[in-house]
N, C-alpha and C. Protein backbone atom coordinates (compact mmCIF):
# COMPACT_ATOMS: atom_id res chain seq x y z
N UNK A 1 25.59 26.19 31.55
CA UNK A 1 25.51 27.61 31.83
C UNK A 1 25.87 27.82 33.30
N UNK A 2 26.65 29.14 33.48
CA UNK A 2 26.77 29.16 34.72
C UNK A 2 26.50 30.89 35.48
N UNK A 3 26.80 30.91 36.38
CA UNK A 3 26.82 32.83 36.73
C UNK A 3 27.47 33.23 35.91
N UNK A 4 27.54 34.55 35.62
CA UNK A 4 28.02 35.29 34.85
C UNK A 4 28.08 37.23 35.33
N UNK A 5 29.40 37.59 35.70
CA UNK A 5 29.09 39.10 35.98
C UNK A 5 29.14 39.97 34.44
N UNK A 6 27.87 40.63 34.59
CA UNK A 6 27.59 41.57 34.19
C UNK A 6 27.76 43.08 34.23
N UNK A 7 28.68 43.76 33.33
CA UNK A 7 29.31 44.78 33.96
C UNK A 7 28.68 45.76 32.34
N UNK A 8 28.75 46.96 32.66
CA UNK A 8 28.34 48.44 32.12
C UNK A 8 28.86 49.64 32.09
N UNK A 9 29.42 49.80 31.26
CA UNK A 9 30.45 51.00 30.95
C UNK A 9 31.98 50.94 31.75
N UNK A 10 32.32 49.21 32.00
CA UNK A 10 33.46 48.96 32.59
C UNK A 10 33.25 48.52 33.87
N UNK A 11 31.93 49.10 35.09
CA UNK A 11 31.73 48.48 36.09
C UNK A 11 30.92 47.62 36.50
N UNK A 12 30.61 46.60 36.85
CA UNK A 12 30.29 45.49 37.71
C UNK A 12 28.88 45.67 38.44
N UNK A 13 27.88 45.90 37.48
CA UNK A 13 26.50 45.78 38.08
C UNK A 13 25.44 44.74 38.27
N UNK A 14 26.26 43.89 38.17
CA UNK A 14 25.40 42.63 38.63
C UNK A 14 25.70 41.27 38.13
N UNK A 15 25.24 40.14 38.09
CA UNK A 15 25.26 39.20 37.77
C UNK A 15 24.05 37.90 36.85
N UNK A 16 24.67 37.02 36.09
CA UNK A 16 23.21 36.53 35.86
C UNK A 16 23.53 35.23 36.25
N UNK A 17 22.07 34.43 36.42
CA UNK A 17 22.63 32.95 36.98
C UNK A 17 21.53 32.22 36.55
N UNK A 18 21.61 31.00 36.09
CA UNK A 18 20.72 29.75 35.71
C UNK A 18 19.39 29.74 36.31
N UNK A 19 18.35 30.07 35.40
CA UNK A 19 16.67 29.66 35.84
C UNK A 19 16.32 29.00 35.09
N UNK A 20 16.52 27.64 35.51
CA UNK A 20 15.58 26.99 34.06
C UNK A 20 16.32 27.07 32.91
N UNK A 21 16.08 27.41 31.55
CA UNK A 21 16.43 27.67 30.66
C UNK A 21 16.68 28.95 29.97
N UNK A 22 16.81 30.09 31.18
CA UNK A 22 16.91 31.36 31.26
C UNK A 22 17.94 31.99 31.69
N UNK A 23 18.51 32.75 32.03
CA UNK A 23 19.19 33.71 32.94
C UNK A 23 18.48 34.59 33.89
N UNK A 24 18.71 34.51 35.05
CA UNK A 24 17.64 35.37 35.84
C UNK A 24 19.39 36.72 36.03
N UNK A 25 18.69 37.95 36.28
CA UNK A 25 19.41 39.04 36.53
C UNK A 25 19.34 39.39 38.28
N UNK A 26 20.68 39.17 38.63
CA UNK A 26 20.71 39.99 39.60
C UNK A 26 21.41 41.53 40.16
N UNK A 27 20.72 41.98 40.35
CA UNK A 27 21.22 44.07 40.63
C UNK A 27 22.05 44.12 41.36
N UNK A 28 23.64 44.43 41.69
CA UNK A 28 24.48 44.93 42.64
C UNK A 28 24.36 46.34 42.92
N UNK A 29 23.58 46.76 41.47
CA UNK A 29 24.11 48.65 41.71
C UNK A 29 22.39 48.93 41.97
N UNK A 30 22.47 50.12 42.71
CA UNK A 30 20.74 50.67 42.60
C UNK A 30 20.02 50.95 41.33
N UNK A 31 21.44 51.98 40.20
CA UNK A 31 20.67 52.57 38.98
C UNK A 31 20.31 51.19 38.15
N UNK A 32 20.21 49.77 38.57
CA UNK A 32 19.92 48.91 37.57
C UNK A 32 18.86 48.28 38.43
N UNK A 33 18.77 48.48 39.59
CA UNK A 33 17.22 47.13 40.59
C UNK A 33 16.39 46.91 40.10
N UNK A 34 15.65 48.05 38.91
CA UNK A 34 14.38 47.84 37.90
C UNK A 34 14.22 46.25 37.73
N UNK A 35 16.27 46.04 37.28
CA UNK A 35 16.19 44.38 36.56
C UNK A 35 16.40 43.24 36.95
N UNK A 36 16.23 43.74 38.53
CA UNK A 36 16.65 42.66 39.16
C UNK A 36 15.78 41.51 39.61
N UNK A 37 16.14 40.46 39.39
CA UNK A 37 15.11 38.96 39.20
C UNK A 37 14.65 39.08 37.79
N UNK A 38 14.23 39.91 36.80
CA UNK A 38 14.09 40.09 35.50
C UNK A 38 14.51 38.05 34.84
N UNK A 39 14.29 37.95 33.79
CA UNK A 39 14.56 36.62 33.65
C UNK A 39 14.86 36.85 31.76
N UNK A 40 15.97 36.59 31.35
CA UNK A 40 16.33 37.09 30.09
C UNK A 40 17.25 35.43 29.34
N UNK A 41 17.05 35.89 27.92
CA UNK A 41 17.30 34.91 27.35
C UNK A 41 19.03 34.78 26.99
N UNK A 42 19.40 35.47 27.22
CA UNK A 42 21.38 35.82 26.84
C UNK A 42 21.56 36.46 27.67
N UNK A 43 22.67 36.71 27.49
CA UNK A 43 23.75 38.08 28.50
C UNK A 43 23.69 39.12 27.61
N UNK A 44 23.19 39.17 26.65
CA UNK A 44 23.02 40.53 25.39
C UNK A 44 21.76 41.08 25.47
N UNK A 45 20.91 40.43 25.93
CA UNK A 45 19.44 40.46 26.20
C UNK A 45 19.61 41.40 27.46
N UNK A 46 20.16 41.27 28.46
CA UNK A 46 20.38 41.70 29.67
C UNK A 46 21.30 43.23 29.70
N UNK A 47 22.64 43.03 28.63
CA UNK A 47 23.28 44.17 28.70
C UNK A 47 22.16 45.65 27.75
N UNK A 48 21.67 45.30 26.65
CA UNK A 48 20.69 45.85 26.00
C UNK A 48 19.49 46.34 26.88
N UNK A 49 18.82 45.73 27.83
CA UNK A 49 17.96 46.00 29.08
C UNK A 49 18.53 46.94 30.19
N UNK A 50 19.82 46.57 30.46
CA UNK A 50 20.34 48.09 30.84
C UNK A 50 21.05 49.15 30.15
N UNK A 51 21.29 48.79 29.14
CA UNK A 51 21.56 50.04 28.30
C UNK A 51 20.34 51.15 28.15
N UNK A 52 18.95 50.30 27.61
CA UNK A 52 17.75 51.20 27.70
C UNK A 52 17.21 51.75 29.04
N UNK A 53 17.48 50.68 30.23
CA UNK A 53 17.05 51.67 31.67
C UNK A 53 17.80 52.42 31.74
N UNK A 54 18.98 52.23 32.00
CA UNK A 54 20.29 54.00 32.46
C UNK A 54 19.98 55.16 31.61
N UNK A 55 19.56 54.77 29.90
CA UNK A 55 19.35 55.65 29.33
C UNK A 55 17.35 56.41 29.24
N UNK A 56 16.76 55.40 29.79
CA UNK A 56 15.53 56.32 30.26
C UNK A 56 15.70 57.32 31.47
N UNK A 57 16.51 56.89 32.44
CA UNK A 57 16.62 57.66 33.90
C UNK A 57 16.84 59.27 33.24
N UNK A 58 16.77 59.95 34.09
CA UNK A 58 16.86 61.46 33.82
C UNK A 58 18.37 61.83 34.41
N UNK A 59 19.04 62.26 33.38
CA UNK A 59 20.04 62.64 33.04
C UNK A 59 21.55 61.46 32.70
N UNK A 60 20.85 60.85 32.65
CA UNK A 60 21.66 59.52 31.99
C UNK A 60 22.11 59.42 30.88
N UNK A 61 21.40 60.04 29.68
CA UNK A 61 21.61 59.79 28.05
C UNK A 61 22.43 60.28 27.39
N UNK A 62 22.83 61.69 28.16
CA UNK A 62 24.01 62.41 27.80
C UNK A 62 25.48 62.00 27.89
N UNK A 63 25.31 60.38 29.07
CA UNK A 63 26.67 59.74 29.61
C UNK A 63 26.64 58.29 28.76
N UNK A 64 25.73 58.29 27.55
CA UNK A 64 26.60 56.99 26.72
C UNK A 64 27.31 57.49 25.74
């Protein structure tokens, strides 16, 4: 396993990288920092985790 960028609706919000037997998340963008250090089992695990934060924020849900 290695880094991996993680991108959302086409842009580039972060990255994930080897913990153990995990992926730890790291935040480039602000609307995602909630997940940052977060520790997830896939890169689907992670894109799904920000799909549900952007879409809790207030006025976000209307833009998926």
């Amino acid at each position: 396993m290695q880094k991996q960028v993680i991108e959302y609706r086409g842009e580039p919000v972060g990255i994930v990288v080897p913990d153990a037997d995990r992926l730890k998340f790291i935040a480039v963008k602000f609307h995602v920092i909630d997940l940052d250090e977060k520790l997830f089992t896939s890169a689907d695990e992670v894109h799904l985790a920000i799909r549900d934060l952007v879409n809790s924020q207030p006025g976000e849900s209307a833009r998926t």
